[in-house]
C-alpha atoms as a PDB file:
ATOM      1  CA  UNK A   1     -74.200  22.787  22.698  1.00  0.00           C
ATOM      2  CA  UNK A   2     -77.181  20.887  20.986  1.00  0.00           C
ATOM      3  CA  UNK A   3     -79.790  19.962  23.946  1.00  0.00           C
ATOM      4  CA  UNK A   4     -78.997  16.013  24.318  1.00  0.00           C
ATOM      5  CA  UNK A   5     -83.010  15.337  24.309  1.00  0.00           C
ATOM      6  CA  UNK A   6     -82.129  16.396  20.362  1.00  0.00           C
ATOM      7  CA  UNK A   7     -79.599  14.510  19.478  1.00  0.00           C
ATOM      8  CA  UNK A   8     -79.611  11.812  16.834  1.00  0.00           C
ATOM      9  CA  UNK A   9     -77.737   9.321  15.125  1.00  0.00           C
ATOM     10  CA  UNK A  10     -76.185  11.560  12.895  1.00  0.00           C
ATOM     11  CA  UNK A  11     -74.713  13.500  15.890  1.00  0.00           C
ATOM     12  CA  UNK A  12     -71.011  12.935  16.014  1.00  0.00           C
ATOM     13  CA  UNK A  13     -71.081  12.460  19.741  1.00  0.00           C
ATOM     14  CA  UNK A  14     -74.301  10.214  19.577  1.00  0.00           C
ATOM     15  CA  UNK A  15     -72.193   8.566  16.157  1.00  0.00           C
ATOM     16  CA  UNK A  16     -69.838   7.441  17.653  1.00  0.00           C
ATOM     17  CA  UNK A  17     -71.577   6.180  21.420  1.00  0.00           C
ATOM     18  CA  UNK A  18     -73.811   3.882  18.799  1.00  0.00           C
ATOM     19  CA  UNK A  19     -70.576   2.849  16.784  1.00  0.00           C
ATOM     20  CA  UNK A  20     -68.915   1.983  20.175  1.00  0.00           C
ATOM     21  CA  UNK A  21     -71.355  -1.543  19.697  1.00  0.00           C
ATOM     22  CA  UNK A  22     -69.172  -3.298  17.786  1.00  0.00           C
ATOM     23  CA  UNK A  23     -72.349  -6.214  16.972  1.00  0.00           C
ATOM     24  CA  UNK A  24     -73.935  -2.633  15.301  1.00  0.00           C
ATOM     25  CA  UNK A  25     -70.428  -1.767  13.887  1.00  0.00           C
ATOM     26  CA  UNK A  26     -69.999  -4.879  12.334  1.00  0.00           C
ATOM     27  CA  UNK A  27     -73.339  -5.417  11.166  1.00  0.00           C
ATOM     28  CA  UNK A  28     -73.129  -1.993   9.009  1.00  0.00           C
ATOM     29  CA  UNK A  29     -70.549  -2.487   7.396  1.00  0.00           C
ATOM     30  CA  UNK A  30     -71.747  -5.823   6.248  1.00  0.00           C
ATOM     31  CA  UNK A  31     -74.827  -4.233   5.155  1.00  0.00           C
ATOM     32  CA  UNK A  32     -73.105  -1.113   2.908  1.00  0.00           C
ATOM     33  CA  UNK A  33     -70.160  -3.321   1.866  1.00  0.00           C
ATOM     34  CA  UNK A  34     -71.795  -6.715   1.008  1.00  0.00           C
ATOM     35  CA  UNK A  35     -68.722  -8.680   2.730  1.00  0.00           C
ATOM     36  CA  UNK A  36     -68.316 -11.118   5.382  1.00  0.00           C
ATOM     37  CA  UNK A  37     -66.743  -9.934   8.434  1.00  0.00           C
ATOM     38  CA  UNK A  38     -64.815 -12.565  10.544  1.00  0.00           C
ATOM     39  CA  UNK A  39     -63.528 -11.180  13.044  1.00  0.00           C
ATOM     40  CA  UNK A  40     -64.018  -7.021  13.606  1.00  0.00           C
ATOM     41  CA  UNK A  41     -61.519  -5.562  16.605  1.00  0.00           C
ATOM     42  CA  UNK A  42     -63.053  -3.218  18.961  1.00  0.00           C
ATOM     43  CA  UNK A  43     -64.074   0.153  17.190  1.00  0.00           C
ATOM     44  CA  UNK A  44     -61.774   2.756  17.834  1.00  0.00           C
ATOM     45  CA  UNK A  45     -63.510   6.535  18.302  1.00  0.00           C
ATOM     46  CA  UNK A  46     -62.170  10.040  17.145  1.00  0.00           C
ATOM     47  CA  UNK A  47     -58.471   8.335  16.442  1.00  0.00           C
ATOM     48  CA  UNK A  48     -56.015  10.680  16.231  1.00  0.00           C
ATOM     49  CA  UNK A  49     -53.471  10.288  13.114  1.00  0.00           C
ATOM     50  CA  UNK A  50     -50.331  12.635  13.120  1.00  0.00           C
ATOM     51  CA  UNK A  51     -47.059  10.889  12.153  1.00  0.00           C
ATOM     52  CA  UNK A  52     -44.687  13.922  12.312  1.00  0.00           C
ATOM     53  CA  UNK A  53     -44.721  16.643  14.527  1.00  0.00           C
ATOM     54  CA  UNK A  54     -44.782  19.287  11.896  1.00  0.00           C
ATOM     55  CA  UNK A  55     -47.782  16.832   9.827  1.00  0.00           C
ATOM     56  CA  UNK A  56     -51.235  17.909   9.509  1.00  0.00           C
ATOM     57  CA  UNK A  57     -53.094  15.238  11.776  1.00  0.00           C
ATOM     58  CA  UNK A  58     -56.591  13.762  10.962  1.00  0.00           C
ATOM     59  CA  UNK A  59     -59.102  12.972  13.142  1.00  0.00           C
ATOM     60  CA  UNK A  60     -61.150   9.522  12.276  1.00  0.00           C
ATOM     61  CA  UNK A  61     -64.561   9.354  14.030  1.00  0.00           C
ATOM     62  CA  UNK A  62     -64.637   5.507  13.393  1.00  0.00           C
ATOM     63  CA  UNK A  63     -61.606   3.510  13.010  1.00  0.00           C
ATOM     64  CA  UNK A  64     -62.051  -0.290  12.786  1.00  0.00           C
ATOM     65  CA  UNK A  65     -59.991  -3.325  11.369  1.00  0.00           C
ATOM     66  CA  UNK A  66     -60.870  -6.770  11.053  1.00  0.00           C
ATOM     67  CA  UNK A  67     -57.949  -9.618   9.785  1.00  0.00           C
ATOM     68  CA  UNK A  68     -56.864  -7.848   6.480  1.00  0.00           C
ATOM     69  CA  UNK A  69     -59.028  -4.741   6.089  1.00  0.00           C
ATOM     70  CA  UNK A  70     -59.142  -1.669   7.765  1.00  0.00           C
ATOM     71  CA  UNK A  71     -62.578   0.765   8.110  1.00  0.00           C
ATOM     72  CA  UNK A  72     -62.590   4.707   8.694  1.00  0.00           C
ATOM     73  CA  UNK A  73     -66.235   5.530   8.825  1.00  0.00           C
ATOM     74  CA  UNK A  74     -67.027   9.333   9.107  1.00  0.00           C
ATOM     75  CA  UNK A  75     -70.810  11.264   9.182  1.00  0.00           C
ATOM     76  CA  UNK A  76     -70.987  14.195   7.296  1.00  0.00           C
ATOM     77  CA  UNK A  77     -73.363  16.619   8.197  1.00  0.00           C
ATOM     78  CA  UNK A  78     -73.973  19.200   5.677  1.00  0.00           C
ATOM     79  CA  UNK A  79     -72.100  20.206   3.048  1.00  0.00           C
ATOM     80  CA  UNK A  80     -68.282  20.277   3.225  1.00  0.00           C
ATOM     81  CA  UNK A  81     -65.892  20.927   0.394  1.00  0.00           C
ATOM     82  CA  UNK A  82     -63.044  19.034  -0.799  1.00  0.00           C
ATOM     83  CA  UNK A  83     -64.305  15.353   0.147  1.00  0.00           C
ATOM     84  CA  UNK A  84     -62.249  14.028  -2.414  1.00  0.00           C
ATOM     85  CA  UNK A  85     -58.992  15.602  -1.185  1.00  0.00           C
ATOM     86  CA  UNK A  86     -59.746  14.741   2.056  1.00  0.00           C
ATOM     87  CA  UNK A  87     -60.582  10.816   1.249  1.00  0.00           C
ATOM     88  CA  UNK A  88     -57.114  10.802  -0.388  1.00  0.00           C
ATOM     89  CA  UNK A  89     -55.824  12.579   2.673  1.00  0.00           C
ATOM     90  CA  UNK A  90     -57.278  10.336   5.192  1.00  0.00           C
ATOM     91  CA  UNK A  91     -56.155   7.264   3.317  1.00  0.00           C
ATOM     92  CA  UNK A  92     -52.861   8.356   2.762  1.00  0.00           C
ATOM     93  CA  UNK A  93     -52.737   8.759   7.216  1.00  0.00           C
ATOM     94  CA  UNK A  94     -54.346   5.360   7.480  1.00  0.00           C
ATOM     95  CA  UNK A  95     -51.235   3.965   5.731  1.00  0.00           C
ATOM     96  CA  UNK A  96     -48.641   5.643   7.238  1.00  0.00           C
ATOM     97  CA  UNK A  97     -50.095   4.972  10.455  1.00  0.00           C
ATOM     98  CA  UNK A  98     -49.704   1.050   9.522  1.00  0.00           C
ATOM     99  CA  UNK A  99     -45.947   1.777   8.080  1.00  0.00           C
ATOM    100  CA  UNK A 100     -45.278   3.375  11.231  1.00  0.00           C
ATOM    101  CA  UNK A 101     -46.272   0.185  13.188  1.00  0.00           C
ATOM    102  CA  UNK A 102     -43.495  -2.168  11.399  1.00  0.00           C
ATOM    103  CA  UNK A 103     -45.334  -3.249   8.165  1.00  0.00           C
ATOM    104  CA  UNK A 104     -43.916  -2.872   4.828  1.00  0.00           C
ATOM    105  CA  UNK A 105     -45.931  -1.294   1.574  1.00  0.00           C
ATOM    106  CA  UNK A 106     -46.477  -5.514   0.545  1.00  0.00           C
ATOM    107  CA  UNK A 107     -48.283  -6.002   3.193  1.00  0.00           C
ATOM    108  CA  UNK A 108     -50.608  -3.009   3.665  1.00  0.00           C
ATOM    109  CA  UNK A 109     -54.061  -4.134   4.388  1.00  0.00           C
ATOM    110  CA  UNK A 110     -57.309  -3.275   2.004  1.00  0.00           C
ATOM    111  CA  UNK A 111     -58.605  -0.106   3.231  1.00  0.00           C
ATOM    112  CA  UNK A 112     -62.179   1.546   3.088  1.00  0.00           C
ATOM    113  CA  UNK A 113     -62.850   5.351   3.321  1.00  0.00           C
ATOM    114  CA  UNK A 114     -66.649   5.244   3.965  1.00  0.00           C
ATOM    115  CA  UNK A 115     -68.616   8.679   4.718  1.00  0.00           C
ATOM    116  CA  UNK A 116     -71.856   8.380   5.202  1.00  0.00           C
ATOM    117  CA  UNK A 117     -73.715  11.482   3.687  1.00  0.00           C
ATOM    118  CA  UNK A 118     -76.927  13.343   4.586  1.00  0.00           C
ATOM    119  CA  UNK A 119     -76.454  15.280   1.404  1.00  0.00           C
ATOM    120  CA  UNK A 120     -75.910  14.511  -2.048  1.00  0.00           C
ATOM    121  CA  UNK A 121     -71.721  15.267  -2.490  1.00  0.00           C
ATOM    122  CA  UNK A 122     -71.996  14.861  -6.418  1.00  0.00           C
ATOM    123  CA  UNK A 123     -75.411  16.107  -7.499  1.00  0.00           C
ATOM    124  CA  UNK A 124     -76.100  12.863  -9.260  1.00  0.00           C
ATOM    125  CA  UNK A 125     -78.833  11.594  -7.434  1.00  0.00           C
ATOM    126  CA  UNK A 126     -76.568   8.556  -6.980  1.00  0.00           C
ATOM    127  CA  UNK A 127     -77.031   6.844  -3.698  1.00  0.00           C
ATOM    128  CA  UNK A 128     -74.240   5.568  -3.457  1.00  0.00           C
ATOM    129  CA  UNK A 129     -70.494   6.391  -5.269  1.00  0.00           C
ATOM    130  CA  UNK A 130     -67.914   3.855  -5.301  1.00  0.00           C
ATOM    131  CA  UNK A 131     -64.252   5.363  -6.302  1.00  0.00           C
ATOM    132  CA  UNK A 132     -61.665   2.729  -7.056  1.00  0.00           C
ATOM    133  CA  UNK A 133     -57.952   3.518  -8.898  1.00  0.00           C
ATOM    134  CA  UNK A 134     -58.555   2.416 -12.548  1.00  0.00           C
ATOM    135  CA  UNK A 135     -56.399   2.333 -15.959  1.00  0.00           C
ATOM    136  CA  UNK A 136     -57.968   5.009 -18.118  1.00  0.00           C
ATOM    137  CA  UNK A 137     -57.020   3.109 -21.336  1.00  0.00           C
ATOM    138  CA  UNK A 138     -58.548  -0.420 -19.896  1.00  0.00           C
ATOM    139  CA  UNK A 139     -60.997   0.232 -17.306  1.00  0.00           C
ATOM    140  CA  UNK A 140     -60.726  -4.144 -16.710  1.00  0.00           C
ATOM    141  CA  UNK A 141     -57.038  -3.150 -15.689  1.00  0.00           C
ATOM    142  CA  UNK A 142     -57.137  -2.768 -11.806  1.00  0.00           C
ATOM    143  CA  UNK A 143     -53.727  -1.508 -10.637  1.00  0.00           C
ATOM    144  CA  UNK A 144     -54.726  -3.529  -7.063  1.00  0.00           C
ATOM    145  CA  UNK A 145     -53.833  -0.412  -4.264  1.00  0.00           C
ATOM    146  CA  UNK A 146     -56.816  -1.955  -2.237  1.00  0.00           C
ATOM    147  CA  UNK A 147     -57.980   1.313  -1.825  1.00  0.00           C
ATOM    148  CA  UNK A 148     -61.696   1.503  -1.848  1.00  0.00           C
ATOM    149  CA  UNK A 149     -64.113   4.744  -0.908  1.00  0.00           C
ATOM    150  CA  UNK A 150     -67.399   4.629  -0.366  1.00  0.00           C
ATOM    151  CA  UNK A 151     -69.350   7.580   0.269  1.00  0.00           C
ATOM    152  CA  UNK A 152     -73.421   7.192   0.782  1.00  0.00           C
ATOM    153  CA  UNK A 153     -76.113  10.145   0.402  1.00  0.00           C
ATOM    154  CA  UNK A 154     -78.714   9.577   2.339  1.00  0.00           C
ATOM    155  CA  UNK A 155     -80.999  11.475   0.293  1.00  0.00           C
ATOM    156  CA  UNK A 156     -81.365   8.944  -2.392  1.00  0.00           C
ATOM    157  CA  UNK A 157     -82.849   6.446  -0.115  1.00  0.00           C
ATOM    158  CA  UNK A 158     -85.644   6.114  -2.300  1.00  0.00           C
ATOM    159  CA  UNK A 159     -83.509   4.700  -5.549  1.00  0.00           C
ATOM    160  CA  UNK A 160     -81.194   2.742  -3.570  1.00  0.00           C
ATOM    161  CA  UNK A 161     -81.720  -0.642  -4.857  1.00  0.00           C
ATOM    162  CA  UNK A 162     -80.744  -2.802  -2.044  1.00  0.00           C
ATOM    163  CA  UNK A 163     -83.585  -2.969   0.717  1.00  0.00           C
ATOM    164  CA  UNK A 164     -80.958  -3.180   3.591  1.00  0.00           C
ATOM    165  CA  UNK A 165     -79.022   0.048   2.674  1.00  0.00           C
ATOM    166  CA  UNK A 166     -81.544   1.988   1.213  1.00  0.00           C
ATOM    167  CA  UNK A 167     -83.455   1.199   4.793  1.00  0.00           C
ATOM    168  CA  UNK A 168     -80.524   2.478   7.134  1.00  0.00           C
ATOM    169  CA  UNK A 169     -80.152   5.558   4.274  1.00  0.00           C
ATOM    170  CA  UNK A 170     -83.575   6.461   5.133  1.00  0.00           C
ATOM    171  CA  UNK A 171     -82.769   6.354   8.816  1.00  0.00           C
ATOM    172  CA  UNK A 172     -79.935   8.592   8.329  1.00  0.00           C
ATOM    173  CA  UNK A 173     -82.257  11.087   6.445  1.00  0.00           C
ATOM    174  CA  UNK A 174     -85.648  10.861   8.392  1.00  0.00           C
ATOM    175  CA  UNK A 175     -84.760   9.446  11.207  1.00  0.00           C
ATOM    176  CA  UNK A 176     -87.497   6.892  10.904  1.00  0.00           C
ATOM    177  CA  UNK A 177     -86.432   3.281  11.464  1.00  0.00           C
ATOM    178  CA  UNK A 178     -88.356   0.613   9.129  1.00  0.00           C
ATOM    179  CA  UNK A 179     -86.225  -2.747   9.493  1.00  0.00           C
ATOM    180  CA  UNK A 180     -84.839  -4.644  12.249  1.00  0.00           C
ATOM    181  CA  UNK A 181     -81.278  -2.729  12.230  1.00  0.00           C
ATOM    182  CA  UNK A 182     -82.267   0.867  12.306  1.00  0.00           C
ATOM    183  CA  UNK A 183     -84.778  -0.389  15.148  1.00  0.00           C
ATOM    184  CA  UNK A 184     -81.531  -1.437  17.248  1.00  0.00           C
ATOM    185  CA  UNK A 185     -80.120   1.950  16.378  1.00  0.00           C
ATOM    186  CA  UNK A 186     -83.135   3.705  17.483  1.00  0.00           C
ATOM    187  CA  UNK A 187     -83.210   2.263  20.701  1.00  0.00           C
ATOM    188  CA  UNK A 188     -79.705   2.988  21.563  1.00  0.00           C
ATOM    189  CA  UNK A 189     -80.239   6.128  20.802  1.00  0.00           C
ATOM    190  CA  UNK A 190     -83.277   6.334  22.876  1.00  0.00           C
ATOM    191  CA  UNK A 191     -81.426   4.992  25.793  1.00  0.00           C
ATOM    192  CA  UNK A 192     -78.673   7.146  25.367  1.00  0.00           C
ATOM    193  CA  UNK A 193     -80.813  10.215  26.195  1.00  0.00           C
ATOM    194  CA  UNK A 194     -81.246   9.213  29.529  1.00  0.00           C
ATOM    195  CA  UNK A 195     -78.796   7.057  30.278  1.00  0.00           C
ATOM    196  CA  UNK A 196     -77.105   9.604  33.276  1.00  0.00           C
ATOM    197  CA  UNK A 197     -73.187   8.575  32.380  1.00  0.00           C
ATOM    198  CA  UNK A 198     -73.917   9.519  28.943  1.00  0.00           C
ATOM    199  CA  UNK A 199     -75.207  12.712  30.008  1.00  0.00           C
ATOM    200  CA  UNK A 200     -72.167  13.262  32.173  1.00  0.00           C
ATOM    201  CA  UNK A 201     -69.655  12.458  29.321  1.00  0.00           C
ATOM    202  CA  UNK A 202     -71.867  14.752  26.500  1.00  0.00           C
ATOM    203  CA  UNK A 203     -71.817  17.196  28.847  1.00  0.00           C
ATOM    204  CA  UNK A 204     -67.969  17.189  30.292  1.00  0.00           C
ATOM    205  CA  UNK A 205     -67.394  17.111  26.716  1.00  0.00           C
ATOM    206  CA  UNK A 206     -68.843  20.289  25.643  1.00  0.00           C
ATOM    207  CA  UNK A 207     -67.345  22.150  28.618  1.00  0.00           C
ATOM    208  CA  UNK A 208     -63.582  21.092  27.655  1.00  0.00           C
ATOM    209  CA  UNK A 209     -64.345  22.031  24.042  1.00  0.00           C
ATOM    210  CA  UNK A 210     -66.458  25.429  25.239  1.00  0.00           C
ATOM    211  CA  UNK A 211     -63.222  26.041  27.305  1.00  0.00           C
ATOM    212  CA  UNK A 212     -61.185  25.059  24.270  1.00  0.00           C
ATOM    213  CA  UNK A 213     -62.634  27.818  22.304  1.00  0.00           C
ATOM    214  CA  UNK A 214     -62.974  30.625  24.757  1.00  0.00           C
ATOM    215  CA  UNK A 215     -59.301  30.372  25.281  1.00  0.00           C
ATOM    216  CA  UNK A 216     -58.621  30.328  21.322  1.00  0.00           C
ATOM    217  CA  UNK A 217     -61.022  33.440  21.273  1.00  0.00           C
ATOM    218  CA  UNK A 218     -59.290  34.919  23.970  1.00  0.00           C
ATOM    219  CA  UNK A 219     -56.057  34.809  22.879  1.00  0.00           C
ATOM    220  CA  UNK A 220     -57.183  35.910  19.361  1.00  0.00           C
ATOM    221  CA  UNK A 221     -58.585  38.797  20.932  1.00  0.00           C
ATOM    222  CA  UNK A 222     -55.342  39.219  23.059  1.00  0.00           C
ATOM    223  CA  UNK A 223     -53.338  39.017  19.782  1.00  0.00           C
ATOM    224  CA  UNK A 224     -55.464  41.326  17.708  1.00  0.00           C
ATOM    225  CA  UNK A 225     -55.433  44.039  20.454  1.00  0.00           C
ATOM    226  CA  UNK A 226     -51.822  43.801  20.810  1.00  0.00           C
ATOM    227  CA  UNK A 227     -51.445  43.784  16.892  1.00  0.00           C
ATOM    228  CA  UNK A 228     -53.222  46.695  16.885  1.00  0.00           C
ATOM    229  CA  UNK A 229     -51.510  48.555  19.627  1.00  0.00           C
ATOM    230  CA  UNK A 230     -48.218  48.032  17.503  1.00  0.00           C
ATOM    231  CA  UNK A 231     -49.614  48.916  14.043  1.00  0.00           C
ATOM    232  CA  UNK A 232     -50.940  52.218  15.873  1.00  0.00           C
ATOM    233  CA  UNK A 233     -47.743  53.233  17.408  1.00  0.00           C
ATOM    234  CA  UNK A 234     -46.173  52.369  13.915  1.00  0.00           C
ATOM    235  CA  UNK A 235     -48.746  54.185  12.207  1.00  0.00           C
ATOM    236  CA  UNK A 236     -47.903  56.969  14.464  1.00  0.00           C
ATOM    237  CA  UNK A 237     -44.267  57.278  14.239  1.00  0.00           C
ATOM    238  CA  UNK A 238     -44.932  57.099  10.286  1.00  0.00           C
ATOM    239  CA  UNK A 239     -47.090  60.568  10.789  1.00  0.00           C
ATOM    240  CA  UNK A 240     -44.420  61.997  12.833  1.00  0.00           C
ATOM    241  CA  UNK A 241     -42.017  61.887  10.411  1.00  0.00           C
ATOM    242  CA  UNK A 242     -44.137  63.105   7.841  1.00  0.00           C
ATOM    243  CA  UNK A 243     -44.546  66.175   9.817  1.00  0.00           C
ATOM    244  CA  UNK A 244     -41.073  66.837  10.350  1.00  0.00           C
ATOM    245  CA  UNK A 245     -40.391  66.635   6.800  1.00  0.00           C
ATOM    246  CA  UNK A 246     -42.818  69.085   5.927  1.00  0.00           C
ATOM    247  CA  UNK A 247     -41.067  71.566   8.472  1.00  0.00           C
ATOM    248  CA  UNK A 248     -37.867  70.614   7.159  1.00  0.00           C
ATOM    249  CA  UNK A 249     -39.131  71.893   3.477  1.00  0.00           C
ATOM    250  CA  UNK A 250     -41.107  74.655   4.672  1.00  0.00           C
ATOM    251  CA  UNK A 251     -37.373  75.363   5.954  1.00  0.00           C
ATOM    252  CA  UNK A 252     -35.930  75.108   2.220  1.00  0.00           C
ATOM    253  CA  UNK A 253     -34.096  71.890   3.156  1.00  0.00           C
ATOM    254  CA  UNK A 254     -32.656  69.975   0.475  1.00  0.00           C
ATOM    255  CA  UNK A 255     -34.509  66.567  -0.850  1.00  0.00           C
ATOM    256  CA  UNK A 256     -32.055  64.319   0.210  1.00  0.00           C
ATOM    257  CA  UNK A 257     -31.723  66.314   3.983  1.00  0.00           C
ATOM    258  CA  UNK A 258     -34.975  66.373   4.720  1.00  0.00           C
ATOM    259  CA  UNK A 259     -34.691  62.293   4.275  1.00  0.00           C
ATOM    260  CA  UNK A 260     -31.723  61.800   5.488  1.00  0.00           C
ATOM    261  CA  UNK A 261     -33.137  63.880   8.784  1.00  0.00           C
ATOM    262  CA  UNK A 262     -36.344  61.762   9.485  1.00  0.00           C
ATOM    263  CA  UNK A 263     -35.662  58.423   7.438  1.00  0.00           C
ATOM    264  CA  UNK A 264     -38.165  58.273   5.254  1.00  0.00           C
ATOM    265  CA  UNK A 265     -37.545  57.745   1.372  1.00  0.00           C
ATOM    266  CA  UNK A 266     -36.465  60.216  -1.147  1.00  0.00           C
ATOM    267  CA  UNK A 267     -39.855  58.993  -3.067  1.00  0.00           C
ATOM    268  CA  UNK A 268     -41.806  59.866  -0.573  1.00  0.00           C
ATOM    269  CA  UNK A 269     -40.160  63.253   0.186  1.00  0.00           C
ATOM    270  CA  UNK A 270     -40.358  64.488  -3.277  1.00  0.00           C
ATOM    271  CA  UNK A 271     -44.056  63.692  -3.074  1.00  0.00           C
ATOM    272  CA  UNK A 272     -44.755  65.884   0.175  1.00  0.00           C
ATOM    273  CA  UNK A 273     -42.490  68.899  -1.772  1.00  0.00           C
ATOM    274  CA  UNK A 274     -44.791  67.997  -4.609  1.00  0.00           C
ATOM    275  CA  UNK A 275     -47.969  68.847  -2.598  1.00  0.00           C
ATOM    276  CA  UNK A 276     -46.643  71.510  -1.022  1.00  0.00           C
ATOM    277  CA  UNK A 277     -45.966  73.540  -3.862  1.00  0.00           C
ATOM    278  CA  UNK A 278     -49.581  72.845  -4.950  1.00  0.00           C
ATOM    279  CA  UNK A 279     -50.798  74.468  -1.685  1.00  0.00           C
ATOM    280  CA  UNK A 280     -48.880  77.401  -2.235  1.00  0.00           C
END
């Protein structure tokens, strides 16, 4: 449990109590995606996406639509593997979640996977990667899936080209606000840390997930010993029989006796004989 006097923006808890603003919400994505934003519906936090009881679900940490585009915005905190797959995975959710609700594949609204970096995912120094489906043949040929990703690293602040991104990259990475935006995030951040209901929530929070995982790591433990338990007593029975099949030779049992006596292969009987006449 990170101290809450520590926390900052790039927290997913603190993330997502800033995002919660939908003026800031709105505002951002303005500023990374250069669009107007008529109308933005109230953020929704850590969504939950699982269409099929036996699907993999995906957890959004931002989740926002506006008249005919929908927004997942995720922080990523150090490096994690597979963002690619996981962009694919967490657009693929984002439209079965909308199929689910009655739409049909025609009228699927434009979607943006945005992750917002504080490490370079590439290597390229790039500060910013934009992936859209293209013909390989005719890169002017767009096949039109409205599927955009965006993903930002913050570390490239400095050759970010546009002064409003490359300002709220440099808040991600520093945490140093230097334009009227990142000043607004600041402060709710500030206020957050002792504001006493957002103590109370951080807080209850990291209990139920502390509780979470000490029952996981209790019944892990509970499983392993049992697991082990059984493998012994296997194990043990397994010696047994060896035993009695070395009796059974030193008793000048036939091969197939001795394994038809204690049930263990004709292989493995042979082999015992085998070492026993070494011994001798």
């Amino acid at each position: 449990m990170k101290p809450i006097e520590e926390l900052t923006f790039t927290d997913d808890y603190m993330f997502g109590y800033v995002m919660r603003n939908p003026e800031i919400c709105k505002e951002l994505l303005e500023r990374l995606l250069k669009i107007k934003i008529e109308r933005l519906e109230y953020p929704e936090l850590q969504k939950s996406i699982s269409p099929y009881y036996e699907a993999k679900g995906v957890r959004l940490d931002v989740y926002v639509k506006d008249s005919d585009k929908i927004f997942d915005i995720e922080i990523q905190n150090g490096r994690k593997s597979n963002i690619g797959k996981r962009t694919r995975y967490y657009q693929s959710m984002i439209d079965i979640d909308n199929l689910l609700k009655g739409s049909s594949y025609t009228s699927l609204n434009e979607s943006y996977i945005i992750f917002l970096c504080t490490f370079d995912p590439f290597e390229k120094g790039l500060p910013h990667y934009t992936f859209k489906t293209r013909c390989l043949q005719d890169s002017e040929v767009d096949i039109k899936d409205g599927a955009i990703k965006e993903i930002f690293n913050a570390k490239a602040y400095a050759t970010e080209q546009d002064v409003e991104i490359s300002a709220f990259l440099k808040y991600i990475d520093s945490k140093e606000a230097t334009d009227d935006f990142t000043d607004k995030i600041n402060h709710i951040v500030e206020q957050a840390k002792i504001n006493e209901k957002f103590k109370g929530d951080y807080l209850a929070m990291n209990i139920r997930e502390t509780d979470i995982y000490e029952e996981g790591r209790n019944d892990g433990i509970a499983l392993g010993i049992a697991q082990g338990i059984s493998q012994g007593i296997a194990q043990g029975a397994e010696q047994a029989k060896i035993e009695t099949a070395r009796i059974f030779l030193s008793m000048n049992l036939s091969l197939e006796k001795v394994a038809q006596g204690t049930g263990l292969s004709l292989e493995t009987i042979q082999k015992l004989a085998n070492e026993q006449k070494c011994q001798d």
